[in-house]
PDB file of N, CA and C in Angstrom:
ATOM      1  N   UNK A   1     118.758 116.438  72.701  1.00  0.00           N
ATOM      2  CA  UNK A   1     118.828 116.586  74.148  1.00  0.00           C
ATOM      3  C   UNK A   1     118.772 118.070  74.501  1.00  0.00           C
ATOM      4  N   UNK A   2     118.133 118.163  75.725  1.00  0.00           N
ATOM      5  CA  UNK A   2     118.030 119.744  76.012  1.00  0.00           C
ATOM      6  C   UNK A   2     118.455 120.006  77.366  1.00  0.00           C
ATOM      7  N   UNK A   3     119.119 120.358  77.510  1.00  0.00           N
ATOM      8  CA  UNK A   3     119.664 120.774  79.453  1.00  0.00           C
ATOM      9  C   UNK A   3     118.805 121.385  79.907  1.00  0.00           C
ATOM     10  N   UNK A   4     118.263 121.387  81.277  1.00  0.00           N
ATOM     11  CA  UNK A   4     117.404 122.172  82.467  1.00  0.00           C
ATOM     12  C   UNK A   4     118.057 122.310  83.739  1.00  0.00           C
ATOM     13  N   UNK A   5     118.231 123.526  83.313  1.00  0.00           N
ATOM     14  CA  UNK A   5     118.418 124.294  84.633  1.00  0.00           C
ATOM     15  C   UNK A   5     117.416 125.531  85.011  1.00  0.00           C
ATOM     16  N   UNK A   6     117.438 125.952  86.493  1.00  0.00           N
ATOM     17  CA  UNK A   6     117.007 127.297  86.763  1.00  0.00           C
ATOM     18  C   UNK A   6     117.202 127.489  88.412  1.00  0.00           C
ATOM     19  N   UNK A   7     117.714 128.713  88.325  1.00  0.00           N
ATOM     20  CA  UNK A   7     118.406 129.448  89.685  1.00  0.00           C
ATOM     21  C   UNK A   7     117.219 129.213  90.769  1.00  0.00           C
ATOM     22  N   UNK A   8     116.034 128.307  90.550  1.00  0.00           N
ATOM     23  CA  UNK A   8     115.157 127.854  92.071  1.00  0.00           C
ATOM     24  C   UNK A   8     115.860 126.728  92.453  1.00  0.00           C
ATOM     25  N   UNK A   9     116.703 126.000  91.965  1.00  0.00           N
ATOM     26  CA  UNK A   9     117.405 125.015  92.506  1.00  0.00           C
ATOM     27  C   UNK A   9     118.885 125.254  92.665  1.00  0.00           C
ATOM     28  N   UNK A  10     119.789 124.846  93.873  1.00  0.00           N
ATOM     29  CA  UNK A  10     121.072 124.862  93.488  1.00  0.00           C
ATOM     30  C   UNK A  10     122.060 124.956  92.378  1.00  0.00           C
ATOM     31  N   UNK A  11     122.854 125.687  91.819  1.00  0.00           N
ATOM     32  CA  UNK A  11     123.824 125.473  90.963  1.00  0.00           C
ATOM     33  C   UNK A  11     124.664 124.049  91.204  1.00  0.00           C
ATOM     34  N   UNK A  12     125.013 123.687  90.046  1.00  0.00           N
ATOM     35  CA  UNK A  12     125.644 121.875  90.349  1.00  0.00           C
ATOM     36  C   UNK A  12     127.534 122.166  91.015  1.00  0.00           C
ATOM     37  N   UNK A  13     127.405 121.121  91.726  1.00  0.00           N
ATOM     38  CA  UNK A  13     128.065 121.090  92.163  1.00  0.00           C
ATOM     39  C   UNK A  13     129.915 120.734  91.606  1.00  0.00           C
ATOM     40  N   UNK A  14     129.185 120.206  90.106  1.00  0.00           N
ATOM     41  CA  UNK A  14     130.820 119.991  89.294  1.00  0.00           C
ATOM     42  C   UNK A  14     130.197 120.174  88.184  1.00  0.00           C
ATOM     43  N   UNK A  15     130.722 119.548  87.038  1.00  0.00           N
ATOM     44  CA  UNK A  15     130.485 120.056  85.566  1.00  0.00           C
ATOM     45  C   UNK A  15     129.556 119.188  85.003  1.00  0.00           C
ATOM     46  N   UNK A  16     128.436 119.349  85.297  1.00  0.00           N
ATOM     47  CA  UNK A  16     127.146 118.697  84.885  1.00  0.00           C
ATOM     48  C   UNK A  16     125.827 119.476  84.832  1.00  0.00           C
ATOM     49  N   UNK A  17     124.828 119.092  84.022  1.00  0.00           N
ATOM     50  CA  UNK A  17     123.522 119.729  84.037  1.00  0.00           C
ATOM     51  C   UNK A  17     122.391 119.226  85.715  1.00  0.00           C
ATOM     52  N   UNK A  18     121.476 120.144  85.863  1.00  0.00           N
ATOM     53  CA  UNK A  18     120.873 119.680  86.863  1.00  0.00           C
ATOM     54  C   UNK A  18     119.858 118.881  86.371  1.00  0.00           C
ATOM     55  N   UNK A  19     119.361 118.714  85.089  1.00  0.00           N
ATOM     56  CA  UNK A  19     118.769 117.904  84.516  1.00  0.00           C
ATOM     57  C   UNK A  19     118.963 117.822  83.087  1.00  0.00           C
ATOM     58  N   UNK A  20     118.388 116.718  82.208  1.00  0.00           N
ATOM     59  CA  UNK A  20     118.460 116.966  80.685  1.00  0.00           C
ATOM     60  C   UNK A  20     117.581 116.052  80.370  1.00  0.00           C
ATOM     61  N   UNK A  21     116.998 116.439  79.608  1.00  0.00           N
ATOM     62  CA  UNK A  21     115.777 116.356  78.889  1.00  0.00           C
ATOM     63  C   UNK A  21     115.831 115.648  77.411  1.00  0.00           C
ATOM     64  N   UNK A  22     115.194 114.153  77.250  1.00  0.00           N
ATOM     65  CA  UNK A  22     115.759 112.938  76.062  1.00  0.00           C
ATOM     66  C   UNK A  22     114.779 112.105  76.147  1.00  0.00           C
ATOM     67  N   UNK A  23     114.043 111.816  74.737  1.00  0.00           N
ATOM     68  CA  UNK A  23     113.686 110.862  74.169  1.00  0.00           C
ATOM     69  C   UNK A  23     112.218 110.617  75.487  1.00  0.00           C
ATOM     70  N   UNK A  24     112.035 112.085  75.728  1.00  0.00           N
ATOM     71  CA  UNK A  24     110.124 112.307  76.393  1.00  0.00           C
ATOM     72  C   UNK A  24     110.299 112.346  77.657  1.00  0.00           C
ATOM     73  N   UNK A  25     112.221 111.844  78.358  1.00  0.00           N
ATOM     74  CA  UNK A  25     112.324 111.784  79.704  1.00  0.00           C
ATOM     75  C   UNK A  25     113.008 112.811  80.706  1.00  0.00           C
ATOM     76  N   UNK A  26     112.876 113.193  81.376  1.00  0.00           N
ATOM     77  CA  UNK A  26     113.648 114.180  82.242  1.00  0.00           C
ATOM     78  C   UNK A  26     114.790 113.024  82.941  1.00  0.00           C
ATOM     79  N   UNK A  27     116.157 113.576  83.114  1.00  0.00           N
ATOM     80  CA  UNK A  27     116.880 112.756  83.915  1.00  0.00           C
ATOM     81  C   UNK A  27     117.528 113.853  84.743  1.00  0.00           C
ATOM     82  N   UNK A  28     117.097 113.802  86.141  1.00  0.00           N
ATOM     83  CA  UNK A  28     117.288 115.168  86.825  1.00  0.00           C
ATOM     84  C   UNK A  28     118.899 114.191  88.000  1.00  0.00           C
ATOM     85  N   UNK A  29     119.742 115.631  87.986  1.00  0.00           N
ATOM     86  CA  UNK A  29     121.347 114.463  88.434  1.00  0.00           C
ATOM     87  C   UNK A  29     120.946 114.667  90.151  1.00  0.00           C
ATOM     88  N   UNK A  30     121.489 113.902  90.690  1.00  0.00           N
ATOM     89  CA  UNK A  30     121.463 114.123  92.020  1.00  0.00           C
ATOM     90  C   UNK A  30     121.414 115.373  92.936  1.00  0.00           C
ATOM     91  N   UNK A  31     120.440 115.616  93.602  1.00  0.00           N
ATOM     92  CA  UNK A  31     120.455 116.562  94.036  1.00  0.00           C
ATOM     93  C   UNK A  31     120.449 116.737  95.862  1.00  0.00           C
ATOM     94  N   UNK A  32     121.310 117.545  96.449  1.00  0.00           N
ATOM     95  CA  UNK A  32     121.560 117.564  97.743  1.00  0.00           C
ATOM     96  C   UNK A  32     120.554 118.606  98.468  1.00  0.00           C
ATOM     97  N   UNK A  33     120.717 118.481  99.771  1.00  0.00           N
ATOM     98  CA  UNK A  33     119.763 119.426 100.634  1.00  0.00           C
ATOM     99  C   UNK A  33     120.503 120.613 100.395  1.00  0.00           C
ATOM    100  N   UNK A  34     120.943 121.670  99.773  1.00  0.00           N
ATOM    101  CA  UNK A  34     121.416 122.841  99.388  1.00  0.00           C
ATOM    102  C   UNK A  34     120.327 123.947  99.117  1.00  0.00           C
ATOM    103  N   UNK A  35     119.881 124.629  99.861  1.00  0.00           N
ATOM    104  CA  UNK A  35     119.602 126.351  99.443  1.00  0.00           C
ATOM    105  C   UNK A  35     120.232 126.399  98.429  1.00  0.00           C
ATOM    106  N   UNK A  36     119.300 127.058  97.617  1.00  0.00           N
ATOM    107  CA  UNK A  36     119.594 128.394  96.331  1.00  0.00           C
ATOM    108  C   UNK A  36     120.103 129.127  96.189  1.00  0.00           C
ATOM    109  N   UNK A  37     119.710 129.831  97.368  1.00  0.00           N
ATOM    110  CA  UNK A  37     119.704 131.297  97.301  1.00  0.00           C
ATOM    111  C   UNK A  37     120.680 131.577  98.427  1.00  0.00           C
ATOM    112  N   UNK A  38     121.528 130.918  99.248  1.00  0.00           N
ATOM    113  CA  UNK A  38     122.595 130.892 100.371  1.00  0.00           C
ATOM    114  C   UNK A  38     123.391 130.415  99.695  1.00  0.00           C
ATOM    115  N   UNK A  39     123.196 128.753  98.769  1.00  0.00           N
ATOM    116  CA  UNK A  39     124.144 127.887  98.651  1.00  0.00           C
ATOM    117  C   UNK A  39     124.363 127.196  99.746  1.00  0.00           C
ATOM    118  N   UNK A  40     124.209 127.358 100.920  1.00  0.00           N
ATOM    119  CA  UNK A  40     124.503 126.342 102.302  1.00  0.00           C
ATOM    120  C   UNK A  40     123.515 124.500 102.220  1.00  0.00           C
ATOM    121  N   UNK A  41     124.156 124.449 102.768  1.00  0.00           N
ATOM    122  CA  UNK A  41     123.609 122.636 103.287  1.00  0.00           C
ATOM    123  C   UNK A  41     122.869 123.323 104.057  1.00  0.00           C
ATOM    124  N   UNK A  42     121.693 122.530 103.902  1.00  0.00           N
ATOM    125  CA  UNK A  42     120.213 122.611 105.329  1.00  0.00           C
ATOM    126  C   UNK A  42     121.237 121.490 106.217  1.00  0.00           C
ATOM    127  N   UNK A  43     120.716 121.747 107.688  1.00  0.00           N
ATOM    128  CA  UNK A  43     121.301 120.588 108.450  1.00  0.00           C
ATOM    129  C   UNK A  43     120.291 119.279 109.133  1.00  0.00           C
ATOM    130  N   UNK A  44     120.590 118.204 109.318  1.00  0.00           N
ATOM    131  CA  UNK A  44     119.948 117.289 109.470  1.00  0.00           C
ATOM    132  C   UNK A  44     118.845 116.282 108.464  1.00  0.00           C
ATOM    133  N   UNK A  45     118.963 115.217 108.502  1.00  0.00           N
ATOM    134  CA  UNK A  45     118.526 114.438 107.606  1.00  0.00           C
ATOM    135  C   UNK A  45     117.016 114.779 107.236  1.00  0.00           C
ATOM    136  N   UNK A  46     115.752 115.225 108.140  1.00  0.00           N
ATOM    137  CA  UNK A  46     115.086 115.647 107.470  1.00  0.00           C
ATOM    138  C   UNK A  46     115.147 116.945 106.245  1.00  0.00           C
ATOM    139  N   UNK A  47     115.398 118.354 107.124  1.00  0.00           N
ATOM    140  CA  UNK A  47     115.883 119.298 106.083  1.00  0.00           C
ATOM    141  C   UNK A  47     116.857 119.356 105.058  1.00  0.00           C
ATOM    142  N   UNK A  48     117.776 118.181 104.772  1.00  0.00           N
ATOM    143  CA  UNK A  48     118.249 118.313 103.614  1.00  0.00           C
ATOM    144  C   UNK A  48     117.373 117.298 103.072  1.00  0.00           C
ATOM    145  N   UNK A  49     116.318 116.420 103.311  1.00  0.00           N
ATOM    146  CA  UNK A  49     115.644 115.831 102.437  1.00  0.00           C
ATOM    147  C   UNK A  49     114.722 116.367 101.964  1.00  0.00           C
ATOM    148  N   UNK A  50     113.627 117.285 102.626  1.00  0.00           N
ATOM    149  CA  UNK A  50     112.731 118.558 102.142  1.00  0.00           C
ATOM    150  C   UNK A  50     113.744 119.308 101.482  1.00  0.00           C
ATOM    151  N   UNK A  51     114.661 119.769 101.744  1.00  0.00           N
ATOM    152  CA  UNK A  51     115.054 120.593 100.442  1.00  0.00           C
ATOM    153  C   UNK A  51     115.765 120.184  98.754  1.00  0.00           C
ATOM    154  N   UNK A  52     116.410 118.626  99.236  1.00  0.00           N
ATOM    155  CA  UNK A  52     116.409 118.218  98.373  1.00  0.00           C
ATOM    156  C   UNK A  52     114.870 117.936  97.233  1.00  0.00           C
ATOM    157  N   UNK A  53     114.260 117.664  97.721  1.00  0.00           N
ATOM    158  CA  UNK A  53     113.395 116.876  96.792  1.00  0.00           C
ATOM    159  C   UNK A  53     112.291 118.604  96.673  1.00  0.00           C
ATOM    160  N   UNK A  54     112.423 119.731  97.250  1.00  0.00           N
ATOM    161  CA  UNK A  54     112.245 121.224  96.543  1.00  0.00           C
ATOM    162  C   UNK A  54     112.889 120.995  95.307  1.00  0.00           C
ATOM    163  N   UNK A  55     113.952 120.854  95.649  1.00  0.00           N
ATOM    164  CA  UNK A  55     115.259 121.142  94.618  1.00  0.00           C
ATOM    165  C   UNK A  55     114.367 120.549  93.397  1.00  0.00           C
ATOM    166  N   UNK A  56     114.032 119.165  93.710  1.00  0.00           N
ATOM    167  CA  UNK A  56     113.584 118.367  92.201  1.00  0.00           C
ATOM    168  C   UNK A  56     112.320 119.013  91.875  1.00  0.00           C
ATOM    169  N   UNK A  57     111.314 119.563  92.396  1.00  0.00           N
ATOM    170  CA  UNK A  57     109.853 119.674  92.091  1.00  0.00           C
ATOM    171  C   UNK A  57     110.542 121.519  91.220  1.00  0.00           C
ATOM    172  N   UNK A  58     111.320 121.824  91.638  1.00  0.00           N
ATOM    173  CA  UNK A  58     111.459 123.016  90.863  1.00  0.00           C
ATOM    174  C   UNK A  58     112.104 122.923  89.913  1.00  0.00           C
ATOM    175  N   UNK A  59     113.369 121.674  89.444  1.00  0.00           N
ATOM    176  CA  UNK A  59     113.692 121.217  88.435  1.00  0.00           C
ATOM    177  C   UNK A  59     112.503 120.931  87.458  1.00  0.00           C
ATOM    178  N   UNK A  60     112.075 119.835  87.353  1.00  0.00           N
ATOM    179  CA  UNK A  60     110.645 119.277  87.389  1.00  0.00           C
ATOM    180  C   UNK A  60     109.760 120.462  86.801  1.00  0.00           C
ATOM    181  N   UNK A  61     109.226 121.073  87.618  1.00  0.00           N
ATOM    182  CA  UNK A  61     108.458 122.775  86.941  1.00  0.00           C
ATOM    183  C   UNK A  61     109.034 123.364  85.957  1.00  0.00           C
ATOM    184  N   UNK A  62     110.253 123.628  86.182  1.00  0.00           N
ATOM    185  CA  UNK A  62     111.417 124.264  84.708  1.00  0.00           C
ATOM    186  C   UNK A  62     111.431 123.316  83.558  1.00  0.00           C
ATOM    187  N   UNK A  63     111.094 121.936  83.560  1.00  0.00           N
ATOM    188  CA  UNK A  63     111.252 121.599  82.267  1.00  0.00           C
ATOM    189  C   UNK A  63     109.622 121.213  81.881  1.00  0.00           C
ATOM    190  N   UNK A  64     108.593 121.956  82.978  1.00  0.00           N
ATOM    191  CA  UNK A  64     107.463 121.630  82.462  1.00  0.00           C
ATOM    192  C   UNK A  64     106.903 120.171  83.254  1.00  0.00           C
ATOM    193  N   UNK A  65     107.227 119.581  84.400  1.00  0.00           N
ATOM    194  CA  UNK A  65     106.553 118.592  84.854  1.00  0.00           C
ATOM    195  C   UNK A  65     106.560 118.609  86.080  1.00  0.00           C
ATOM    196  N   UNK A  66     105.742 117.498  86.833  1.00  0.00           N
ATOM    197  CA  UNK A  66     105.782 117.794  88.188  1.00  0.00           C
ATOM    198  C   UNK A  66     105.939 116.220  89.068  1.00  0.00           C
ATOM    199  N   UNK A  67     105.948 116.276  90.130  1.00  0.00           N
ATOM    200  CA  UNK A  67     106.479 115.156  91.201  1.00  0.00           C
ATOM    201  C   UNK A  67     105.955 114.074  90.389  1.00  0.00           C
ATOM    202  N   UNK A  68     104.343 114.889  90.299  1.00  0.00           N
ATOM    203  CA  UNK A  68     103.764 113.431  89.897  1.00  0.00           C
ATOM    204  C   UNK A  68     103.977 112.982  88.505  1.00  0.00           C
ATOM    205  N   UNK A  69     105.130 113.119  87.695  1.00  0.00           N
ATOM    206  CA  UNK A  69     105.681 112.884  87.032  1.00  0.00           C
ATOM    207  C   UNK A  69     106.766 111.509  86.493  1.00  0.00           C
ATOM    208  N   UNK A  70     106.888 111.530  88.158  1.00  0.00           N
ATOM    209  CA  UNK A  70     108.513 110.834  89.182  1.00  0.00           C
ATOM    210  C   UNK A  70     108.336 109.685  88.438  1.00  0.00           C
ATOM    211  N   UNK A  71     108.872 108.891  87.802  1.00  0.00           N
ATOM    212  CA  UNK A  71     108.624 107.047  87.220  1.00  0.00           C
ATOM    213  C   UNK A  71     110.149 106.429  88.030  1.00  0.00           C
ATOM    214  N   UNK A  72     111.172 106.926  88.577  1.00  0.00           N
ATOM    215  CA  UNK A  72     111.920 106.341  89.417  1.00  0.00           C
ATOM    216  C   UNK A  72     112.564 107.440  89.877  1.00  0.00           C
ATOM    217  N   UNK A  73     113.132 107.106  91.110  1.00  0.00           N
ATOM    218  CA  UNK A  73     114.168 107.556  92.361  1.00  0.00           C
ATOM    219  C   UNK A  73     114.842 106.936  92.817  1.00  0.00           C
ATOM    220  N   UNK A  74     116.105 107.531  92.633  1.00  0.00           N
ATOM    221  CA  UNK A  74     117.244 106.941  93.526  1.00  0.00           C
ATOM    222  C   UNK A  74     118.073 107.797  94.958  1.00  0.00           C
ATOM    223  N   UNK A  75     117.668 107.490  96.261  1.00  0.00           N
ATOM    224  CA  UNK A  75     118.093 107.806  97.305  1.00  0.00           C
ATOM    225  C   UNK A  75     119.366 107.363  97.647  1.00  0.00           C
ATOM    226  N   UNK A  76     120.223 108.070  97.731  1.00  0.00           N
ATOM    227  CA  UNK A  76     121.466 107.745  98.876  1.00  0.00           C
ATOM    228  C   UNK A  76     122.148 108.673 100.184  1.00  0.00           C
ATOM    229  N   UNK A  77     121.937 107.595 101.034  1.00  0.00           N
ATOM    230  CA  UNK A  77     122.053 107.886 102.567  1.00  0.00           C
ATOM    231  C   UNK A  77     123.176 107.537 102.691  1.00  0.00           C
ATOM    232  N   UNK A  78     123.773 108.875 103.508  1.00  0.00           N
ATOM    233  CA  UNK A  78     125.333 108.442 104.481  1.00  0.00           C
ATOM    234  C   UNK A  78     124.930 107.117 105.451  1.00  0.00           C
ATOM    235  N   UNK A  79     123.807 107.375 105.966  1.00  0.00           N
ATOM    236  CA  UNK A  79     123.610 106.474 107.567  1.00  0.00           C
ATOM    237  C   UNK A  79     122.533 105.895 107.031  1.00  0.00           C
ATOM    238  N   UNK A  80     122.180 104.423 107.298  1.00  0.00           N
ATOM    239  CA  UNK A  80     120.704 103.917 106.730  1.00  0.00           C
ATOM    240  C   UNK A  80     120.063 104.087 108.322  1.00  0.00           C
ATOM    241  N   UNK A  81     120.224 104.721 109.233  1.00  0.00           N
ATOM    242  CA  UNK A  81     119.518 104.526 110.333  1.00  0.00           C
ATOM    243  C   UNK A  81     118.621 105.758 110.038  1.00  0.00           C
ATOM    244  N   UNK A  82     118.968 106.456 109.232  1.00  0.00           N
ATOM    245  CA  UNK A  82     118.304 107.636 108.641  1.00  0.00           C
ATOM    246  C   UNK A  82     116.835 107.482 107.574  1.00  0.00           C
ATOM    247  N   UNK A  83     116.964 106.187 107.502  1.00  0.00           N
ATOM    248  CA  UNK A  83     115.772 105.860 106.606  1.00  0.00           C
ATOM    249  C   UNK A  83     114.323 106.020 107.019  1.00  0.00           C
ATOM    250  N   UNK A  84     114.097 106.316 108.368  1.00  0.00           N
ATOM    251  CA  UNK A  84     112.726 105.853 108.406  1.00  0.00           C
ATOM    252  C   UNK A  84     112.091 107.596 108.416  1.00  0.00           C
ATOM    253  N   UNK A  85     113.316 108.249 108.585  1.00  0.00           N
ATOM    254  CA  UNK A  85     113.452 109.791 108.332  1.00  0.00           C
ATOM    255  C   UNK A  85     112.879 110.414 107.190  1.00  0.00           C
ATOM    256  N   UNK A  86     113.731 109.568 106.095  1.00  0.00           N
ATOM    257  CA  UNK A  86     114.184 109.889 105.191  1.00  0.00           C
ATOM    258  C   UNK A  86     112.313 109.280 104.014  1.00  0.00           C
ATOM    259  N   UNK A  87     111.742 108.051 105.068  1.00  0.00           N
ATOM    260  CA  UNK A  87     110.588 108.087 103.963  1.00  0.00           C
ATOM    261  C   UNK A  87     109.679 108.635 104.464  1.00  0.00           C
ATOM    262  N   UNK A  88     109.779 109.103 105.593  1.00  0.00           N
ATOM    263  CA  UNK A  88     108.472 110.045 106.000  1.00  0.00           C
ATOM    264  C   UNK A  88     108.449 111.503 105.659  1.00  0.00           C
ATOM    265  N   UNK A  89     109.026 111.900 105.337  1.00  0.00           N
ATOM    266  CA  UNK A  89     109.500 113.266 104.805  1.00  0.00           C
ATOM    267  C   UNK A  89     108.924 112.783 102.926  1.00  0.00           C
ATOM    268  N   UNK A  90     109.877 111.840 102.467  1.00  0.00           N
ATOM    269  CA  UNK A  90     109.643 111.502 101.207  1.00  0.00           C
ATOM    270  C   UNK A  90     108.172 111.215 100.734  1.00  0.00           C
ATOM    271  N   UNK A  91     107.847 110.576 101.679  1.00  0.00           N
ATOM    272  CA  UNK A  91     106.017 110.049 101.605  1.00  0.00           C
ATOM    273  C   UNK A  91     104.907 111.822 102.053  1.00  0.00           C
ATOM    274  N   UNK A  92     105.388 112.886 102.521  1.00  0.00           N
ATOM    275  CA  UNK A  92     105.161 114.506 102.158  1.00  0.00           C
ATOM    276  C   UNK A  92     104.922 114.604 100.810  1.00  0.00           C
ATOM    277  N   UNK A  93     105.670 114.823 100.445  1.00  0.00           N
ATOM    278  CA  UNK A  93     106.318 115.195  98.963  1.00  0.00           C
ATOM    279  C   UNK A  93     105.485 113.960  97.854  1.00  0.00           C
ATOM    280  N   UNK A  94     105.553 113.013  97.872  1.00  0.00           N
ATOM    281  CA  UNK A  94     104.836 111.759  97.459  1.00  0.00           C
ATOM    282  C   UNK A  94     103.625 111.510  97.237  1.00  0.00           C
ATOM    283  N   UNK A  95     102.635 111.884  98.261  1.00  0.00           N
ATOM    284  CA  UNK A  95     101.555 111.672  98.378  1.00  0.00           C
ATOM    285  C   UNK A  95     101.193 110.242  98.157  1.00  0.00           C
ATOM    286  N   UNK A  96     100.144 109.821  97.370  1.00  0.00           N
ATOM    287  CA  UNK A  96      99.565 108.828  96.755  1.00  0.00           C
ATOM    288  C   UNK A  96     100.418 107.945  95.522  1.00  0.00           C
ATOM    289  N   UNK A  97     101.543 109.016  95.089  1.00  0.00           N
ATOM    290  CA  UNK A  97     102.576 108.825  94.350  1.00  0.00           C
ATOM    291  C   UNK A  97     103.270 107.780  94.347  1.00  0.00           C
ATOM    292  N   UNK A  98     103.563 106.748  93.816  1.00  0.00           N
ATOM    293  CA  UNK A  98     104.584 105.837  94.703  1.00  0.00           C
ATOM    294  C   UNK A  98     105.279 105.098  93.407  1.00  0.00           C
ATOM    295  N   UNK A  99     106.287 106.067  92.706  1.00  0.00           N
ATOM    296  CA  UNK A  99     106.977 105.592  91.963  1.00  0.00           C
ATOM    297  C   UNK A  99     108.358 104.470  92.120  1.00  0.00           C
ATOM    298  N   UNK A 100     108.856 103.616  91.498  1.00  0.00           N
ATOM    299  CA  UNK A 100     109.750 102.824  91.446  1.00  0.00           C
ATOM    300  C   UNK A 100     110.968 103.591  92.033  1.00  0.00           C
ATOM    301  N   UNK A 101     111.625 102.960  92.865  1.00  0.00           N
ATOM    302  CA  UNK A 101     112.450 103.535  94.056  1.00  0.00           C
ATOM    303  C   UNK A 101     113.833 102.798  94.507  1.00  0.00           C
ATOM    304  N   UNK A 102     114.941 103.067  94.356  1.00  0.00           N
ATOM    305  CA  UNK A 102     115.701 102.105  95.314  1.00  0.00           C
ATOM    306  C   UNK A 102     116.735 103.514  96.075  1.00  0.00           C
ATOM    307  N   UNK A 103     117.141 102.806  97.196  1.00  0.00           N
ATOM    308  CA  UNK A 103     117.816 104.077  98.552  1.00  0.00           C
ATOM    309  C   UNK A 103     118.890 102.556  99.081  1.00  0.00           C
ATOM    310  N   UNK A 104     120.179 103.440  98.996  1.00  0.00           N
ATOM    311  CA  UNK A 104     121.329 102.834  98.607  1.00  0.00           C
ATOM    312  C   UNK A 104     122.451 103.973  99.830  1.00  0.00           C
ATOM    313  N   UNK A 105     122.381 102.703 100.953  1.00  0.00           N
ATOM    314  CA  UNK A 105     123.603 103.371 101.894  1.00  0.00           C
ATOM    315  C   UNK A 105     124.881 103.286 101.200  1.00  0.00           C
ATOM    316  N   UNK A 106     125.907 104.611 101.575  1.00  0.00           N
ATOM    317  CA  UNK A 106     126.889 105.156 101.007  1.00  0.00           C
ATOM    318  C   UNK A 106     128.062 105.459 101.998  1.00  0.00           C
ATOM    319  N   UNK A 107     129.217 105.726 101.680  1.00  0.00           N
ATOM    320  CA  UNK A 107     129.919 106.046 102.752  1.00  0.00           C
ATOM    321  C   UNK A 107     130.194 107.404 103.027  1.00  0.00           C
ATOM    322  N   UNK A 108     129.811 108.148 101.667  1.00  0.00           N
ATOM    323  CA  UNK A 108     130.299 109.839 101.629  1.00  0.00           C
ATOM    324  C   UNK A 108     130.088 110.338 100.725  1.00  0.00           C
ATOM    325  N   UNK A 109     129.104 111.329 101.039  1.00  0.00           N
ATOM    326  CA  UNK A 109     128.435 112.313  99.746  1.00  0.00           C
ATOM    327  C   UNK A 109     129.209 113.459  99.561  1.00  0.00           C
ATOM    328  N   UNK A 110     129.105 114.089  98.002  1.00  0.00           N
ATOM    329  CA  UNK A 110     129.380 115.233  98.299  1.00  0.00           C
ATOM    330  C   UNK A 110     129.157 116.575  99.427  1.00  0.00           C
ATOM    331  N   UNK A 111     130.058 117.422  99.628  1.00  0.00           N
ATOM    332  CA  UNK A 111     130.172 118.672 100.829  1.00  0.00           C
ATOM    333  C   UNK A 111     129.556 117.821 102.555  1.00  0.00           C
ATOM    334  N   UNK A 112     129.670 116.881 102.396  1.00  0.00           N
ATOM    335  CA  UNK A 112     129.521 115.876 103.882  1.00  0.00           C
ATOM    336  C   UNK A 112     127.828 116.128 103.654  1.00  0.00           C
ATOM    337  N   UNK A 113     127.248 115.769 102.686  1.00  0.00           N
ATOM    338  CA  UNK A 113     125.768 116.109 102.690  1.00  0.00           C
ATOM    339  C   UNK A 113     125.308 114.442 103.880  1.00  0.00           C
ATOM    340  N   UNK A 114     124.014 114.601 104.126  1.00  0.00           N
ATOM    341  CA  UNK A 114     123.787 113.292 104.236  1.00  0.00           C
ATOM    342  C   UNK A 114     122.320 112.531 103.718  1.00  0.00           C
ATOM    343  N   UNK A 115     122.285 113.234 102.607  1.00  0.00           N
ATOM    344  CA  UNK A 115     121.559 112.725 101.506  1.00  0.00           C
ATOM    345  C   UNK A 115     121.764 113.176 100.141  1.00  0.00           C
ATOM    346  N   UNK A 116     121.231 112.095  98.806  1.00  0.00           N
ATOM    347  CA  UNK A 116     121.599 112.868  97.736  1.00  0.00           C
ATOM    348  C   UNK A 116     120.455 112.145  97.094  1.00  0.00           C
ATOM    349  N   UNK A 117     119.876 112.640  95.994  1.00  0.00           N
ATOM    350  CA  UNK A 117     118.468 112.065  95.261  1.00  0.00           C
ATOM    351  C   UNK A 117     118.714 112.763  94.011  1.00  0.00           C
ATOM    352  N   UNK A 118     118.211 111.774  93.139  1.00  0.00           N
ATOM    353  CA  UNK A 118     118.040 112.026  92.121  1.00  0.00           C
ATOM    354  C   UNK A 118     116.806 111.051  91.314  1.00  0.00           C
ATOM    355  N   UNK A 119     116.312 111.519  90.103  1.00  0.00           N
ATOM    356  CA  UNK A 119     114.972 111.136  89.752  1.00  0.00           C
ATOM    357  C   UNK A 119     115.411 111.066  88.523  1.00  0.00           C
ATOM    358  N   UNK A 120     114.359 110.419  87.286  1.00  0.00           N
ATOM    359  CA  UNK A 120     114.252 110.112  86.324  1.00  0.00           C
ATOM    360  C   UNK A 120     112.620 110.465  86.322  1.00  0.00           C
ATOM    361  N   UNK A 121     111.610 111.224  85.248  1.00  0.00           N
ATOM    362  CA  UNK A 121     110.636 111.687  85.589  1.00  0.00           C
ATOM    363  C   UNK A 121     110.112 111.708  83.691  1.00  0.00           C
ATOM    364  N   UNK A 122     108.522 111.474  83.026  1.00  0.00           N
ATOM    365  CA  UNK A 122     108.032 111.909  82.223  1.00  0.00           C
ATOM    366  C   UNK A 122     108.036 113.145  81.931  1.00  0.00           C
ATOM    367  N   UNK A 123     108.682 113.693  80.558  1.00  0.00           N
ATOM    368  CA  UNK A 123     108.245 115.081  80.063  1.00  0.00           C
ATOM    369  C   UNK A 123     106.964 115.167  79.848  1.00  0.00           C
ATOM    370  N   UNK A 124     106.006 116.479  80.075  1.00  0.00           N
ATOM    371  CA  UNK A 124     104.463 116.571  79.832  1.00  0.00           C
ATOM    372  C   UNK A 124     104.291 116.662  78.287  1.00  0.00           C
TER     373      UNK A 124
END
């Protein structure tokens, strides 16, 4: 197993890797709408979802792969009224892409985020 990290994405938020790297797969941990380089929450459900899913494409680049990589995603929303937000922004980032997916309302994310994503993705 190999850990991936790099300072284009948030530092984690507790004692975990931002991704790790096993058996050909990237397993990148949840990642929030958080700046880098501030550390702040973006505000509102689109901008923490563009920055979340930055967060992953630069994970993703650091261990050598890219979106179109993605073989599943897991979304979780504070509010599901946020969803139709939350796939039009995602379908940006996506393109033609349309990997295996499930988005799972929650009651409370970490730092009051109101999204959190995380991916499972092919090493190149």
């Amino acid at each position: 197993m190999i850990k991936i990290n790099t300072d284009k994405a948030p530092k984690p938020v507790g004692p975990y890797s931002q991704a790790m790297l096993a058996g050909g797969l990237i397993f990148i941990s949840g990642q929030l709408g958080i700046d880098p380089m501030t550390g702040d929450l973006k505000r509102g459900i689109e901008e923490q979802t563009k920055q979340a899913m930055t967060n992953i494409s630069h994970i993703l680049a650091e261990a050598g792969s890219s979106i179109s990589g993605i073989i599943k995603i897991t979304a979780y929303l504070k509010d599901m009224n946020d969803f139709p937000l939350f796939n039009s922004i995602y379908s940006e980032f996506m393109g033609e892409h349309s990997p295996a997916r499930a988005c799972v309302g929650v009651a409370s994310l970490p730092r009051n985020a109101l999204i959190e994503i995380e991916a499972i993705a092919l090493a190149s």
